[in-house]
N, C-alpha and C. Protein backbone atom coordinates (compact mmCIF):
# COMPACT_ATOMS: atom_id res chain seq x y z
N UNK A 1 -30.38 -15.80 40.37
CA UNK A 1 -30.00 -16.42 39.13
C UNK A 1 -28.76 -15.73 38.60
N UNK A 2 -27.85 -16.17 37.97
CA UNK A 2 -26.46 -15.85 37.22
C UNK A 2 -26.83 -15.51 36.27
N UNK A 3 -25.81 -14.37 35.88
CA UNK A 3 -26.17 -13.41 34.57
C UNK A 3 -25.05 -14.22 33.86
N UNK A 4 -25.19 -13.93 32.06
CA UNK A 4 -24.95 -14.55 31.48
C UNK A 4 -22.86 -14.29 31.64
N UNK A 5 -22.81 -12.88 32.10
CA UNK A 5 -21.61 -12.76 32.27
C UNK A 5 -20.78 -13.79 32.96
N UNK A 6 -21.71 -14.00 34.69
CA UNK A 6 -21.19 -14.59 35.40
C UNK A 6 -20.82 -16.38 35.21
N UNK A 7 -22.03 -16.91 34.62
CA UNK A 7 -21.86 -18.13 33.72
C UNK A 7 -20.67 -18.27 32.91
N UNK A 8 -20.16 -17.49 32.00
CA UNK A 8 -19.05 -17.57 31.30
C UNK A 8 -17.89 -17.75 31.92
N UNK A 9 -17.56 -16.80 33.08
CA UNK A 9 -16.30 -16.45 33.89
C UNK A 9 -16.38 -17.61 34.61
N UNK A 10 -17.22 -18.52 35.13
CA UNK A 10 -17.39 -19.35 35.94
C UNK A 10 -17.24 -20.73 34.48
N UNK A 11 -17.93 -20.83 33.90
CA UNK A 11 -17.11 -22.08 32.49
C UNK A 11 -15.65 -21.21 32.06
N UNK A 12 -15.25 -20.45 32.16
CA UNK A 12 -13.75 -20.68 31.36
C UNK A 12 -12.62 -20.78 32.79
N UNK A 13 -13.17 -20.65 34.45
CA UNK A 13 -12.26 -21.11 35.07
C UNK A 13 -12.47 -22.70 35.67
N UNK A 14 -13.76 -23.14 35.35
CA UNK A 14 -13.84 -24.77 34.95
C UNK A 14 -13.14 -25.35 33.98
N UNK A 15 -13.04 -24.88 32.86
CA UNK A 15 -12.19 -25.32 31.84
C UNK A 15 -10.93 -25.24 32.07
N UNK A 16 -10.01 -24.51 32.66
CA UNK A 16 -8.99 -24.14 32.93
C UNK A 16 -8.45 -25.02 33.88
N UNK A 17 -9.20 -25.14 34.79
CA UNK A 17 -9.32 -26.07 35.97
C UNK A 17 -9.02 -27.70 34.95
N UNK A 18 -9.91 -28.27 34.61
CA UNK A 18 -9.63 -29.04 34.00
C UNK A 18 -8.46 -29.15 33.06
N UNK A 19 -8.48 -28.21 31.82
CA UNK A 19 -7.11 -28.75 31.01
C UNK A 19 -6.06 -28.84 31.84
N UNK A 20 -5.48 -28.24 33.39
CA UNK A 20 -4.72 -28.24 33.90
C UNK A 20 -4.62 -29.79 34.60
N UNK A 21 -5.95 -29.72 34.72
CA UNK A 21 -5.68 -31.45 35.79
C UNK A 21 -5.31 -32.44 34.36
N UNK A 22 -5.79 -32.15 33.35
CA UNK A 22 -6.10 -33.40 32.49
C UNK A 22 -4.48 -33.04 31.77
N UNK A 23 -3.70 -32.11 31.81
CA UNK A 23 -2.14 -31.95 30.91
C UNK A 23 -1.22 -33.17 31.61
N UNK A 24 -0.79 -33.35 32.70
CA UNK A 24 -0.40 -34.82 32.93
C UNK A 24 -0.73 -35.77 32.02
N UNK A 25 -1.56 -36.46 32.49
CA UNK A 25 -2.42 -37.75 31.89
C UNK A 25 -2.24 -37.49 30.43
N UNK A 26 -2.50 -36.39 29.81
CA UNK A 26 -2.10 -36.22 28.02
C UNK A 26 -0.56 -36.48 28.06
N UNK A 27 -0.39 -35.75 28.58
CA UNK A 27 1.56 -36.04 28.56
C UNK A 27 2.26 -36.91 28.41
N UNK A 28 1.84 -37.63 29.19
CA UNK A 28 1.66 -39.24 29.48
C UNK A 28 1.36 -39.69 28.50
N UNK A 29 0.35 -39.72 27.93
CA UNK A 29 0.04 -40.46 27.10
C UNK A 29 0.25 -40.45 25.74
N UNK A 30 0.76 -38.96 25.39
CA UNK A 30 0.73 -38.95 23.90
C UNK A 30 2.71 -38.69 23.93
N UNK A 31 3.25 -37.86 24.56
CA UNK A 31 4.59 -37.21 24.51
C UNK A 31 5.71 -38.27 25.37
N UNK A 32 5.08 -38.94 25.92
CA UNK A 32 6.17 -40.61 26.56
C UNK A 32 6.39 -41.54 25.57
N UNK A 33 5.91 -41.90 24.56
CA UNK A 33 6.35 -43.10 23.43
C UNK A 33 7.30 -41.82 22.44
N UNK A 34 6.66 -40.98 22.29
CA UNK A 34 7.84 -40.58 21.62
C UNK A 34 9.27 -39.90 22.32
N UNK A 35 9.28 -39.61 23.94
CA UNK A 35 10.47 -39.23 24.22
C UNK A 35 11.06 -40.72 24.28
N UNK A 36 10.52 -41.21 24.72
CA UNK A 36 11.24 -42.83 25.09
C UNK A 36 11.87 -43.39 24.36
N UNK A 37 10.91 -43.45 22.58
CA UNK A 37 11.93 -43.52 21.19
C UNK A 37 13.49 -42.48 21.03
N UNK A 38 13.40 -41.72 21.47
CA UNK A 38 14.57 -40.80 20.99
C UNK A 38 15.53 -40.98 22.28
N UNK A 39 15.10 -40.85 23.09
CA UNK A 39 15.88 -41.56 24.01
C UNK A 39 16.88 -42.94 24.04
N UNK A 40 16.06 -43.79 23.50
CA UNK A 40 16.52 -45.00 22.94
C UNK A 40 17.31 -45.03 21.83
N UNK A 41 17.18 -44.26 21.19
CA UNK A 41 17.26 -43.81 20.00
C UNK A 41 19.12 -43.21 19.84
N UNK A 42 19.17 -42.65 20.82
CA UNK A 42 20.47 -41.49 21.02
C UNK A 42 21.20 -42.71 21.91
N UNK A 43 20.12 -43.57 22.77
CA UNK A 43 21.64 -44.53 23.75
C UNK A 43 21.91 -45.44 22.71
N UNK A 44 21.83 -46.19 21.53
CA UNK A 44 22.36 -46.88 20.51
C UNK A 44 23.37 -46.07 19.41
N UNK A 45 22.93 -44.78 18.94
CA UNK A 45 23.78 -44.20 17.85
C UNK A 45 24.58 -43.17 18.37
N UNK A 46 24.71 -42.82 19.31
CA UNK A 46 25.48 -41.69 20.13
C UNK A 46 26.72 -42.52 20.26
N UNK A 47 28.34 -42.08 20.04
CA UNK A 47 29.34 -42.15 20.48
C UNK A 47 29.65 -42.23 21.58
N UNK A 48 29.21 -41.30 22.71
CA UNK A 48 29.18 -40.63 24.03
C UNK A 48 28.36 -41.46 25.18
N UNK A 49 28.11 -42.10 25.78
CA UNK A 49 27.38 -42.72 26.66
C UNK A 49 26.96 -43.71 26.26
N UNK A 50 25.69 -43.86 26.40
CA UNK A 50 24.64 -44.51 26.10
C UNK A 50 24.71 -46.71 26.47
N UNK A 51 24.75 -46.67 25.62
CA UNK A 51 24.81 -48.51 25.50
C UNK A 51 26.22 -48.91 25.58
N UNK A 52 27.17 -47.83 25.01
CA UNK A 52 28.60 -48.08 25.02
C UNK A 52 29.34 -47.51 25.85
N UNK A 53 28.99 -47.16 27.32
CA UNK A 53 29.72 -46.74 28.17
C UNK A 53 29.10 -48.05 29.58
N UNK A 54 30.55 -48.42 29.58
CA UNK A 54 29.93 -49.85 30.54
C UNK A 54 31.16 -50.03 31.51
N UNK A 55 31.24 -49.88 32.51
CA UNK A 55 32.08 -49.86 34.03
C UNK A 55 32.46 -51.22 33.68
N UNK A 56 31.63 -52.26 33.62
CA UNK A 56 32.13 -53.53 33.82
C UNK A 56 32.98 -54.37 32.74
N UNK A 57 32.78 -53.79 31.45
CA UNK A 57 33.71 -54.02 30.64
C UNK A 57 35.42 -53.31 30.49
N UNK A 58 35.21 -52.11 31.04
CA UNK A 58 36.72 -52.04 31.11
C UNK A 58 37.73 -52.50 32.39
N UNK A 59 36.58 -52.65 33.28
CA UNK A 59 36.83 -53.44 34.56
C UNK A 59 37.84 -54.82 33.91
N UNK A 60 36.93 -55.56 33.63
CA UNK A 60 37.34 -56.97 32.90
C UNK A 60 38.60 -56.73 32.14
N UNK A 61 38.34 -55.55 30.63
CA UNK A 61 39.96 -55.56 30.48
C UNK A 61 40.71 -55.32 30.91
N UNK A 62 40.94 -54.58 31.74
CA UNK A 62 42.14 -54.49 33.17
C UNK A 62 42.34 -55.34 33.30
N UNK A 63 41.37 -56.34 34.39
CA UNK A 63 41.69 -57.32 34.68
C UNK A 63 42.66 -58.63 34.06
N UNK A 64 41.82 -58.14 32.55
CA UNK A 64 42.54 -59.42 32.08
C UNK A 64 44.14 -59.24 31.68
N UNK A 65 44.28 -57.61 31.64
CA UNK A 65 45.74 -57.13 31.30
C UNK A 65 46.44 -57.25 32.19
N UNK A 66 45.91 -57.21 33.04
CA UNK A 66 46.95 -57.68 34.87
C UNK A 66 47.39 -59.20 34.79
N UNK A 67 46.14 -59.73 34.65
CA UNK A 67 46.76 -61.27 34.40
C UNK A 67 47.55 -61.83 33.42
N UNK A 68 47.57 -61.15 31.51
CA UNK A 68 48.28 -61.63 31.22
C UNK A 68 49.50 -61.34 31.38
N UNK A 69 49.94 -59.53 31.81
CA UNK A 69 51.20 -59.45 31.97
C UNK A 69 51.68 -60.35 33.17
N UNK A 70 50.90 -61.29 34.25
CA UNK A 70 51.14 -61.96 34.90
C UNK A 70 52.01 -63.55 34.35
N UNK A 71 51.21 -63.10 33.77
CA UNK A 71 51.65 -64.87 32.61
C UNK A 71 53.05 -64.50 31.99
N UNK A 72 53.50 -63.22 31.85
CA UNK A 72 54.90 -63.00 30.67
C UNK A 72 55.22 -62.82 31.56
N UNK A 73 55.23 -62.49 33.32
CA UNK A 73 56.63 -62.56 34.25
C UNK A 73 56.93 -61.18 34.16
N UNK A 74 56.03 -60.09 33.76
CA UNK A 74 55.96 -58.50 34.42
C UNK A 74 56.07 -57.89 34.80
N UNK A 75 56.63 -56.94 35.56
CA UNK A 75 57.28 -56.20 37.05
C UNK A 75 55.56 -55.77 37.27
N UNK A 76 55.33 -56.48 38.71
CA UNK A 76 54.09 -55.64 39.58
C UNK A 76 54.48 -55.31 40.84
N UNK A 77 53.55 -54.51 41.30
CA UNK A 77 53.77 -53.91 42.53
C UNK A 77 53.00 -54.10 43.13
N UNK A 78 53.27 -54.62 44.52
CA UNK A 78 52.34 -55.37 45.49
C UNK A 78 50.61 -55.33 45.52
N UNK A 79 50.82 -54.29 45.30
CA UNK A 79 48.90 -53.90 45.57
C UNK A 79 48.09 -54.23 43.87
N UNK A 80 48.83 -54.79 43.26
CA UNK A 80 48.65 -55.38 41.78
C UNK A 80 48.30 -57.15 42.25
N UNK A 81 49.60 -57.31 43.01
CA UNK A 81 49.61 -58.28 43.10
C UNK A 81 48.80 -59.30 44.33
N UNK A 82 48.38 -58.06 45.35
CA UNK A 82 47.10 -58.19 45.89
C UNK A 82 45.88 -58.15 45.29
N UNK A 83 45.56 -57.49 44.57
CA UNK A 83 44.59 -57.35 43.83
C UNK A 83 43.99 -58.84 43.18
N UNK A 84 45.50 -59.48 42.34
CA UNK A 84 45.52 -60.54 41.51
C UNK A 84 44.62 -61.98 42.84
N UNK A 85 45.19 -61.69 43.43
CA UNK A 85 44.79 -62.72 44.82
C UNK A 85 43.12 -62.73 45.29
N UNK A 86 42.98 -61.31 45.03
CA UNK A 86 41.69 -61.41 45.67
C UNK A 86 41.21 -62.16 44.51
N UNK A 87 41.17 -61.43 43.76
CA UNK A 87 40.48 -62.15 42.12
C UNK A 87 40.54 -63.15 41.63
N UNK A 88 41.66 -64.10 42.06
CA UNK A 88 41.62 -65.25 42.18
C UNK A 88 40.96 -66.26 43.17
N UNK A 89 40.46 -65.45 43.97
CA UNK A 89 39.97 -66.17 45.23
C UNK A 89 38.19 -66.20 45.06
């Protein structure tokens, strides 16, 4: 039979055992809605990245600055004016 010592040492590395398996799953569950808010949170009001850093929009204004200086008769240089071709195609 287990002395009362040994009972104890044996429940507090069960317990241990457990809060360790069960800290995920809490994590998860309680500390993800709120990183996710602030997260969200910083890609709308942040200057720096977030919602307002977009490849494809300055893509487009290029683009469209190539074409209109195309329209006023512009000095380009061939690989501009390759460019214009593909993009038209």
């Amino acid at each position: 039979m287990k002395t009362f010592k040994q009972f104890n040492e044996g429940l507090k590395t069960a317990i241990g055992v457990t809060a360790a398996l069960a800290t995920p799953y809490l994590m998860k569950k309680f500390a993800k809605p709120k990183t996710d808010k602030m997260l969200d949170r910083g890609r709308k009001e942040l200057n720096i990245g977030g919602d307002k850093r977009s490849g494809n929009t300055e893509f487009k204004q290029g683009v469209k600055a190539i074409k209109d200086a195309k329209k006023k008769g512009g000095l380009m240089n061939q690989s501009t004016r390759d460019a214009l071709k593909m993009l038209d195609n």
